[in-house]
Every structure is written in C-alpha cells, then in structure tokens.
Protein backbone atom coordinates (compact mmCIF):
# COMPACT_ATOMS: atom_id res chain seq x y z
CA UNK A 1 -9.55 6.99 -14.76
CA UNK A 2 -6.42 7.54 -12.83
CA UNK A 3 -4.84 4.63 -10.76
CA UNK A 4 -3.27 5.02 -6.94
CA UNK A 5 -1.64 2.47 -4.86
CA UNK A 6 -2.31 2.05 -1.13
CA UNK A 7 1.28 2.21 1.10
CA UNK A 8 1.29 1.65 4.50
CA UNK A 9 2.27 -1.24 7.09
CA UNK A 10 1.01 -4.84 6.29
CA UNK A 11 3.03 -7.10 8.76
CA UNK A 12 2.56 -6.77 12.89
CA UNK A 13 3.78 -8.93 15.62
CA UNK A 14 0.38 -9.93 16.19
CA UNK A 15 -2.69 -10.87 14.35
CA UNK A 16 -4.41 -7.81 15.91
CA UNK A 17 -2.34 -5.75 14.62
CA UNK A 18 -2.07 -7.34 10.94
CA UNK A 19 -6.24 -6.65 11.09
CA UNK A 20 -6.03 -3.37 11.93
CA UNK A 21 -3.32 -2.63 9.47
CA UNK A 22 -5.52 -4.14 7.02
CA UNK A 23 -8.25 -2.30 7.65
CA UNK A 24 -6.71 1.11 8.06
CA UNK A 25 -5.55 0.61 4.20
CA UNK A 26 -9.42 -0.94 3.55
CA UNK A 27 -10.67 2.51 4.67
CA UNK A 28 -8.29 4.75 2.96
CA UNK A 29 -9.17 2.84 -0.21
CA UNK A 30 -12.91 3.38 0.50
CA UNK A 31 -12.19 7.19 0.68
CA UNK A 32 -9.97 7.06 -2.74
CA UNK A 33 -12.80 5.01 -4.53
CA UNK A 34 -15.26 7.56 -3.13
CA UNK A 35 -13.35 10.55 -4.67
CA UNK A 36 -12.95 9.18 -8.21
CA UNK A 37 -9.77 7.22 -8.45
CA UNK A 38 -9.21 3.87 -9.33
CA UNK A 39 -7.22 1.83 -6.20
CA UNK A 40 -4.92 -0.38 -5.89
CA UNK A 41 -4.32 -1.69 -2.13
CA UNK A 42 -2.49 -4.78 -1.52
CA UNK A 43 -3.21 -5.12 1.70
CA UNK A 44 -6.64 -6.59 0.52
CA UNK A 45 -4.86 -8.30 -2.43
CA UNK A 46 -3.10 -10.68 -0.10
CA UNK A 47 -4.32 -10.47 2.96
CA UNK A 48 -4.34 -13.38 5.43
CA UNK A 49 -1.87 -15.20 3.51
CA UNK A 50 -0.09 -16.01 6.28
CA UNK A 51 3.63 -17.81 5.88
CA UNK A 52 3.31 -17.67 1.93
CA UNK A 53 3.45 -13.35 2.44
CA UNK A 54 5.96 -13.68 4.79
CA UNK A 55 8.44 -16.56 5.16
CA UNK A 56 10.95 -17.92 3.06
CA UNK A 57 11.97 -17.40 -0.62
CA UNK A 58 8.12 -16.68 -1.63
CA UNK A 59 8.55 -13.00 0.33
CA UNK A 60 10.69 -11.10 -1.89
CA UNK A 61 8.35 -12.31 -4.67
CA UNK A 62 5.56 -10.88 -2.63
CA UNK A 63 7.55 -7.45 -2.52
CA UNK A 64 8.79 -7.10 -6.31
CA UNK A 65 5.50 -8.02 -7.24
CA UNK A 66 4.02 -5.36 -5.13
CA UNK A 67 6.77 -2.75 -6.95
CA UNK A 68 5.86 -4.23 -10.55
CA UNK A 69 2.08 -2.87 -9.58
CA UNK A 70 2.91 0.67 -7.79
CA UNK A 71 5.14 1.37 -11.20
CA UNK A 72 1.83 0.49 -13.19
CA UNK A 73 0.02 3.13 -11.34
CA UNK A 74 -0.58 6.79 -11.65
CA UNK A 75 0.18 8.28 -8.14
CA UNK A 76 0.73 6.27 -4.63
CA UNK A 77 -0.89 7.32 -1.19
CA UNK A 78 0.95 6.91 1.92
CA UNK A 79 -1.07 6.08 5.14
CA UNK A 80 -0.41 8.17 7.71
CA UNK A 81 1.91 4.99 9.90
CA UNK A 82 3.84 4.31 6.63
CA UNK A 83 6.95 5.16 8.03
CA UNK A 84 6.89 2.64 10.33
CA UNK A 85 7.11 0.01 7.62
CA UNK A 86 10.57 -1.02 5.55
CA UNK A 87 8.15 -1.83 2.63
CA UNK A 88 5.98 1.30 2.55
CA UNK A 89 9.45 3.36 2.89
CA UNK A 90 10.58 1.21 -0.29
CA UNK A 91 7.68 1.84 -2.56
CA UNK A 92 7.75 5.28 -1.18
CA UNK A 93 11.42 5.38 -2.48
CA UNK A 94 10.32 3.42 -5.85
CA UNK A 95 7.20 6.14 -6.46
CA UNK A 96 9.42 9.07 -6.04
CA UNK A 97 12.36 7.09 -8.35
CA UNK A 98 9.71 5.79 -11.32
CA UNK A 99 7.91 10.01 -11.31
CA UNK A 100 5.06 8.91 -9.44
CA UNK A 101 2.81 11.23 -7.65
CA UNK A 102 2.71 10.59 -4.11
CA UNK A 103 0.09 11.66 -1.32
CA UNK A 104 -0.08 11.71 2.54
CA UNK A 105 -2.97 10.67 4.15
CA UNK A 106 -1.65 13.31 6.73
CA UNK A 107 -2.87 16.46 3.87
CA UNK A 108 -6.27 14.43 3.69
CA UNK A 109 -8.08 12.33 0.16
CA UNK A 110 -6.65 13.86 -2.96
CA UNK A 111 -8.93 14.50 -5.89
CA UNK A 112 -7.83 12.79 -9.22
C-alpha cells in the first residue's frame, strides 16, 4: 500500500481557525483513505497541543519530526491553502528535494 502525507496550514491566529485547518486536512485524508492510499496527516497527529506545537525550543522538534515522516512516505498532497503556510511550503520544498511525488488538492484525489 502506498503512503501520502497531508500538507497544508496547521497554526491560525485563532482557535477557529486552527479547527478548521484541522479539519480541512481531516477531510482530505478521508478522501485519500477512501481511494486506496495509506495517510499520513499530522494535523490529527498533534492536534490541540497547544504551546508544546508551538512555543519555545519543543517547535522545531515538532517540524523536523514532521520532515523525518513526509521523507518516509511515498508521495505528499498539498491542500489547496498550503501556500499560505511556511511549513507546508517547507515540506513542499523537502518532497520535491527527497523525489517525492507531490499532489494538489486543486487537480482533485489522486489514485495510488
């Protein structure tokens, strides 16, 4: 079974906004699952972590740890907002840099 890797925006300026970031990455992975793949989303994986995801020396753990996965995996999708987030652009970066496929949510669910 091929593996992909949900990228998109995590952090918001408001807790609103952190749900619904969550759960536009909750719903894409739904639709991957659905089609045969295997997925990855990290949103879920540490969501509502509060401070310990973002604050202090704990946050670039957070973000190499997230990079450690995406290299594990077979192909990364983008959401369609991910280039409105620093991280999505850097595993974006690290997919195309470590031969990974990588889809847009904007060209619909791939297929494995």
């Amino acid at each position: 079974m091929r593996v992909i890797y949900v990228a998109g925006p995590y952090r918001s300026t408001t807790e609103w906004g952190l749900e619904q970031n969550i759960r536009h990455a909750e719903e894409a992975a739904r639709q991957l699952w659905a089609a045969g793949w295997a997925v990855i989303c990290p949103h879920k994986n540490t969501a509502h972590f509060g401070g310990a995801v973002d604050d202090g020396p704990q946050h670039d753990l957070w973000l190499q740890g997230d990079l450690e996965i995406l290299r594990r995996c077979d192909a990364v999708f983008m959401l369609s907002t991910w280039d409105e987030s620093s991280g999505a652009r850097g595993e974006q970066e690290e997919a195309i840099k470590s031969g990974r496929r990588v889809y847009y949510e904007t060209d619909g669910i791939p297929m494995p």
